[in-house]
Protein backbone atom coordinates (compact mmCIF):
# COMPACT_ATOMS: atom_id res chain seq x y z
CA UNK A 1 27.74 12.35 -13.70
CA UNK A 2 25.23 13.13 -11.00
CA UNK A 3 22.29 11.00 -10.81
CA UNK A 4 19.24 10.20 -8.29
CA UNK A 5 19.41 6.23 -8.66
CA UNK A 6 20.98 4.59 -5.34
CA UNK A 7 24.21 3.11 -5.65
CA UNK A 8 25.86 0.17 -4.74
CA UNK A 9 28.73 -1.01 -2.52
CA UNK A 10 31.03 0.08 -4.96
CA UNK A 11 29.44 3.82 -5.77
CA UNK A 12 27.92 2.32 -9.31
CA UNK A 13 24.11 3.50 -10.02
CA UNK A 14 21.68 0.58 -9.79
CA UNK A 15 18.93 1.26 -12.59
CA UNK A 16 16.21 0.62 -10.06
CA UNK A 17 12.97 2.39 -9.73
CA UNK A 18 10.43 2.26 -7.16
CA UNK A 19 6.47 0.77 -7.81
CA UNK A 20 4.31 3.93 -7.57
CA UNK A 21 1.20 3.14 -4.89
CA UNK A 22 -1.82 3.08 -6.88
CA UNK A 23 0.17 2.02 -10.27
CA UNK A 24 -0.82 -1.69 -10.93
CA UNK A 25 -3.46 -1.83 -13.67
CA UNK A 26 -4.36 -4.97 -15.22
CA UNK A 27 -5.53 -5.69 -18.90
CA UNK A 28 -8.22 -8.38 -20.24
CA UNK A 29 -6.45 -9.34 -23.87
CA UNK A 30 -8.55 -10.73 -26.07
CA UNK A 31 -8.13 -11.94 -29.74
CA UNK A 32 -8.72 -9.78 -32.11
CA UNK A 33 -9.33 -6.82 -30.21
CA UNK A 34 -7.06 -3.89 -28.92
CA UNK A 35 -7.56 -3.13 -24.87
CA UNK A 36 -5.91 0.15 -23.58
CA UNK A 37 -5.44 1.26 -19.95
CA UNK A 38 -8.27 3.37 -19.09
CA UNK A 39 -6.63 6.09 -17.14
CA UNK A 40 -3.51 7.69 -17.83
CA UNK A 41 -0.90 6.90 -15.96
CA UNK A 42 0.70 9.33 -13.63
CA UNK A 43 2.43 12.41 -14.67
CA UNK A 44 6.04 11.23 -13.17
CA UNK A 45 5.51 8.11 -14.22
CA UNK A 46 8.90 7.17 -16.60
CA UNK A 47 8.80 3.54 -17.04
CA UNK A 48 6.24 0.67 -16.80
CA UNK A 49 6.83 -2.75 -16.13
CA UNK A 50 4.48 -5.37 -18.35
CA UNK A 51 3.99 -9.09 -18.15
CA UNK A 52 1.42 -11.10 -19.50
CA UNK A 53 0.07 -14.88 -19.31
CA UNK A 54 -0.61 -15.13 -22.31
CA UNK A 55 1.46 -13.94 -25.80
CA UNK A 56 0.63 -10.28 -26.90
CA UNK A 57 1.21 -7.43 -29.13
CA UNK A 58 1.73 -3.98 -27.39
CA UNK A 59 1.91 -0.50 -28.11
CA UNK A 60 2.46 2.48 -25.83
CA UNK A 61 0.96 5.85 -26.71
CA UNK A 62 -1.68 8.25 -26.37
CA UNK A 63 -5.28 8.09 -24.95
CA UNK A 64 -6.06 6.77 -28.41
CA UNK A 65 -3.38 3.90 -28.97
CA UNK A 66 -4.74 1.03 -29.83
CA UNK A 67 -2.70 -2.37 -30.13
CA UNK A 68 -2.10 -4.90 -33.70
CA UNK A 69 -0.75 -7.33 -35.17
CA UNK A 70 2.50 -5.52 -36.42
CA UNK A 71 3.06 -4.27 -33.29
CA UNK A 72 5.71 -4.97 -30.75
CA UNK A 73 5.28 -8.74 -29.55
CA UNK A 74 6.08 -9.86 -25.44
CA UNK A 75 6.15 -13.81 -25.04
CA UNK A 76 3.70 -15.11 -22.08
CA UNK A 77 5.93 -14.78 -19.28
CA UNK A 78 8.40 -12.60 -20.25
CA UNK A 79 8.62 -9.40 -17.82
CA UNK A 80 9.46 -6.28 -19.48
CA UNK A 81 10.06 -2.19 -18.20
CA UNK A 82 9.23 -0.03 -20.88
CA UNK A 83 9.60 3.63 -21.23
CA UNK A 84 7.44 6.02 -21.52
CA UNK A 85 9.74 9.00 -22.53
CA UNK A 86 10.70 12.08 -20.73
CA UNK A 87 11.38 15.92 -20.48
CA UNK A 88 12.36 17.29 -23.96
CA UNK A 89 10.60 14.08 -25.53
CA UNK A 90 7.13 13.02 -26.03
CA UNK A 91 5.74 11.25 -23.29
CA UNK A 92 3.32 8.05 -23.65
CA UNK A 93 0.49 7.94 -21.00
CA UNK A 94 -1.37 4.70 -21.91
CA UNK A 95 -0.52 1.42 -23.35
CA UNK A 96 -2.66 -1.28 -25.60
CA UNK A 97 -2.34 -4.89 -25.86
CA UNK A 98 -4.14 -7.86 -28.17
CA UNK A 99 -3.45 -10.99 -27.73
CA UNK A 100 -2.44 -13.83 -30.42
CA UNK A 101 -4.34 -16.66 -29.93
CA UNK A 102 -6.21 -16.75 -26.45
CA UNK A 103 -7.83 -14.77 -23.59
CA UNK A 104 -5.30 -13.32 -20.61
CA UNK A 105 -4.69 -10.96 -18.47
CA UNK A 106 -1.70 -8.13 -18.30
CA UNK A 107 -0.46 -6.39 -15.39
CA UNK A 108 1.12 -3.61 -15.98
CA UNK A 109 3.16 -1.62 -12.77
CA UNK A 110 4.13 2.18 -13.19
CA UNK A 111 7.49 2.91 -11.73
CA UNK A 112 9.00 5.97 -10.67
């Protein structure tokens, strides 16, 4: 199978993408209120990488998404790549967060 990831010592594909310049956004979430990146990001952009200080629901999606309580939950801490989709698929260009219980801030880093 061909594939554009590098490889490692032993010819394996390492599932590694590069930080796009430009690509960090960060998030204010607040309680009780969905906050959406205000751009969208770039057009090659497959995955993002999310992690948050504080608890959070997310939700990837349109220039509409907004974020809630049923959504999906990331721990304080916790690092996470998400994808966006792809060719043949629908493609997310934004994503939404709320926090739980407390004020934060989410950085979010498009990879490509």
């Amino acid at each position: 199978m061909t594939t554009l990831l590098p490889r490692d010592d032993d010819n394996h594909p390492i599932p590694a993408l590069r930080l796009r310049p430009g690509g960090a956004h960060q998030l204010a979430a607040a309680t009780g209120a969905s906050t959406r990146t205000a751009t969208a990001f770039a057009a090659d952009t497959r995955v993002i990488g999310v992690v948050s200080d504080v608890d959070i629901y997310l939700q990837t999606g349109d220039a509409t998404v907004t974020a809630s309580a049923t959504d999906h939950f990331l721990p304080a801490g916790l690092y996470a790549d998400l994808s966006l989709g792809g060719p043949g698929s629908r493609r997310d260009t934004h994503v939404a967060v709320r926090s739980l219980a407390e004020a934060g801030t989410v950085h979010v880093s498009e990879k490509v």
